[in-house]
C-alpha atoms as a PDB file:
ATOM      1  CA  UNK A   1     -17.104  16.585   0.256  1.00  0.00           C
ATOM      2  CA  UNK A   2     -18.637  17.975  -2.848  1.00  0.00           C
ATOM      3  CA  UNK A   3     -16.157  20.932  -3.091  1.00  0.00           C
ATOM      4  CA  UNK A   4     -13.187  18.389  -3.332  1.00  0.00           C
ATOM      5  CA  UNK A   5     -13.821  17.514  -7.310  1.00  0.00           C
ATOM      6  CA  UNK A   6     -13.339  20.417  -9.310  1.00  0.00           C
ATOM      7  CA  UNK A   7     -13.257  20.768 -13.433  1.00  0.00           C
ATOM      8  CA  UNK A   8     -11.174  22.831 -14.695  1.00  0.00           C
ATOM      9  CA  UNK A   9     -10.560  23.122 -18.593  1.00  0.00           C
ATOM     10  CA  UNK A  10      -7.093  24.171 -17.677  1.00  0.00           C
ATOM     11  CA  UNK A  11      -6.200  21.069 -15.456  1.00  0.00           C
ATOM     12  CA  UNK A  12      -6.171  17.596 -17.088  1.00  0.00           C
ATOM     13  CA  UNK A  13      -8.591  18.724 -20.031  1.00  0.00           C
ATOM     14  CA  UNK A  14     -11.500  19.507 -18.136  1.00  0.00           C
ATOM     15  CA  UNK A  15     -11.793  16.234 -16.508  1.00  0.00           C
ATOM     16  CA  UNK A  16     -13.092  15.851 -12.825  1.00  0.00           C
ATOM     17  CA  UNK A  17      -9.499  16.184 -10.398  1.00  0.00           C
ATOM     18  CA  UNK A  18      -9.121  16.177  -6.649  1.00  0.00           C
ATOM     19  CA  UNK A  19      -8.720  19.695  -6.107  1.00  0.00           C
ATOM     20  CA  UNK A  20      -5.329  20.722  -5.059  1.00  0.00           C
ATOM     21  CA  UNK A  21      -4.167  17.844  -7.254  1.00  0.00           C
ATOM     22  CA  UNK A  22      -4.016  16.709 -11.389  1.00  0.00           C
ATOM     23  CA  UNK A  23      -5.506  13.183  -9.695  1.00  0.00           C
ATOM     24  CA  UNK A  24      -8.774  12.492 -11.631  1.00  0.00           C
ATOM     25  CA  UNK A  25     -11.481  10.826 -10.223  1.00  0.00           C
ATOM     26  CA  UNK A  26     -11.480   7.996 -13.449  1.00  0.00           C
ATOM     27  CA  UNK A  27      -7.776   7.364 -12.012  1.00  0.00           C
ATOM     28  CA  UNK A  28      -8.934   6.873  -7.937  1.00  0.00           C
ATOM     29  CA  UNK A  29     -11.746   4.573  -9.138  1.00  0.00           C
ATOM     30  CA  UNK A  30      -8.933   2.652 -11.613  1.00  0.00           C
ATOM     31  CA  UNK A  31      -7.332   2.117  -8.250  1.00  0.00           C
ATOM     32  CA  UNK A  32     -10.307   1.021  -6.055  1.00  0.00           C
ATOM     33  CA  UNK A  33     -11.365  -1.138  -8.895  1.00  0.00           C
ATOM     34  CA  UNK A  34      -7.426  -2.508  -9.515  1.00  0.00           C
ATOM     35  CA  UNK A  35      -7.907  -3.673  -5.751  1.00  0.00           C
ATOM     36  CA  UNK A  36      -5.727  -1.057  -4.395  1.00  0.00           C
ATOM     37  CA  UNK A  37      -7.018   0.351  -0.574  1.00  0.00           C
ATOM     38  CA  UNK A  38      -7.649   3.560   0.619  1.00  0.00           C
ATOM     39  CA  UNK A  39      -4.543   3.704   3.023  1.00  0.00           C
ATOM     40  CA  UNK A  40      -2.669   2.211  -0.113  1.00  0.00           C
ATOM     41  CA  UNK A  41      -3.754   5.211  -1.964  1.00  0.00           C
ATOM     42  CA  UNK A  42      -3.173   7.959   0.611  1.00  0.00           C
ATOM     43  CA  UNK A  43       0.092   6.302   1.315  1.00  0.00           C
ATOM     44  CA  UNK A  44       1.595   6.129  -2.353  1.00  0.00           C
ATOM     45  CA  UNK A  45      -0.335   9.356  -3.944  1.00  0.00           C
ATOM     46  CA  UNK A  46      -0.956  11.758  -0.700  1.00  0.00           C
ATOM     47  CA  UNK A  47      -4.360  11.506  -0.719  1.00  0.00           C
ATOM     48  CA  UNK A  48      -6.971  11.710   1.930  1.00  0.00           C
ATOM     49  CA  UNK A  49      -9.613   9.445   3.203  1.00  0.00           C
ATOM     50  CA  UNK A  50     -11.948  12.003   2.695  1.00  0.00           C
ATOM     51  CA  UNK A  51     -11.059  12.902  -0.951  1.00  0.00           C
ATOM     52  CA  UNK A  52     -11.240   9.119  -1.690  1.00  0.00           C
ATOM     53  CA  UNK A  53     -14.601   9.525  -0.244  1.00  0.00           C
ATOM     54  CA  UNK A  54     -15.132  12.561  -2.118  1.00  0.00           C
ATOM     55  CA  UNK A  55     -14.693  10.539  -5.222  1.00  0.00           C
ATOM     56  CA  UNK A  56     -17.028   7.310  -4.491  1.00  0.00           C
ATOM     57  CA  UNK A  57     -19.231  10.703  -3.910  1.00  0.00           C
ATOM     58  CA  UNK A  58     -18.962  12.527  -6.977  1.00  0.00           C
ATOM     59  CA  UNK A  59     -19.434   9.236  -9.181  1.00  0.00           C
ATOM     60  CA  UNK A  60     -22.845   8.241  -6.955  1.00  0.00           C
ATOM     61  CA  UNK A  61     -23.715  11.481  -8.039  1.00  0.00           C
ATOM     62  CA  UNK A  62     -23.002  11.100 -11.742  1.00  0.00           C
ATOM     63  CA  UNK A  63     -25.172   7.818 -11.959  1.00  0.00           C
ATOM     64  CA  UNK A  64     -27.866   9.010 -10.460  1.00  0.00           C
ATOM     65  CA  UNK A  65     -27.924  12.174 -12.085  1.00  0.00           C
ATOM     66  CA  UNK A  66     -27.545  14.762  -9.809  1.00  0.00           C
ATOM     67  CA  UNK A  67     -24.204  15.775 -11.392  1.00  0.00           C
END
């Protein structure tokens, strides 16, 4: 799940995005935290359960300091 966030200076100013997408991972959690579920959110942005997942991931990562 790792290899679904990417940075890439060229894609949303270098902040972590789905890859394949411009969807940054501060947007998914906005959503998660704004109440909306995950088959709200593949529904309305195309989005995958597992790139959701991917997301929750990457941020885990981030607090504990492995990213």
């Amino acid at each position: 799940m790792k290899n679904e966030i990417v940075i890439d200076t060229k894609i949303r100013f270098g902040k972590p995005v789905i890859r394949g997408t411009r969807i940054t991972v501060e947007e998914v959690l906005g959503m998660l935290a704004g109440g909306m579920d995950f088959p709200t959110i593949e529904k309305e942005y195309g989005l995958k359960k597992n790139q959701i997942l991917a997301v929750i991931q990457y941020v885990s990562g981030w607090v504990k300091g492995e990213v």
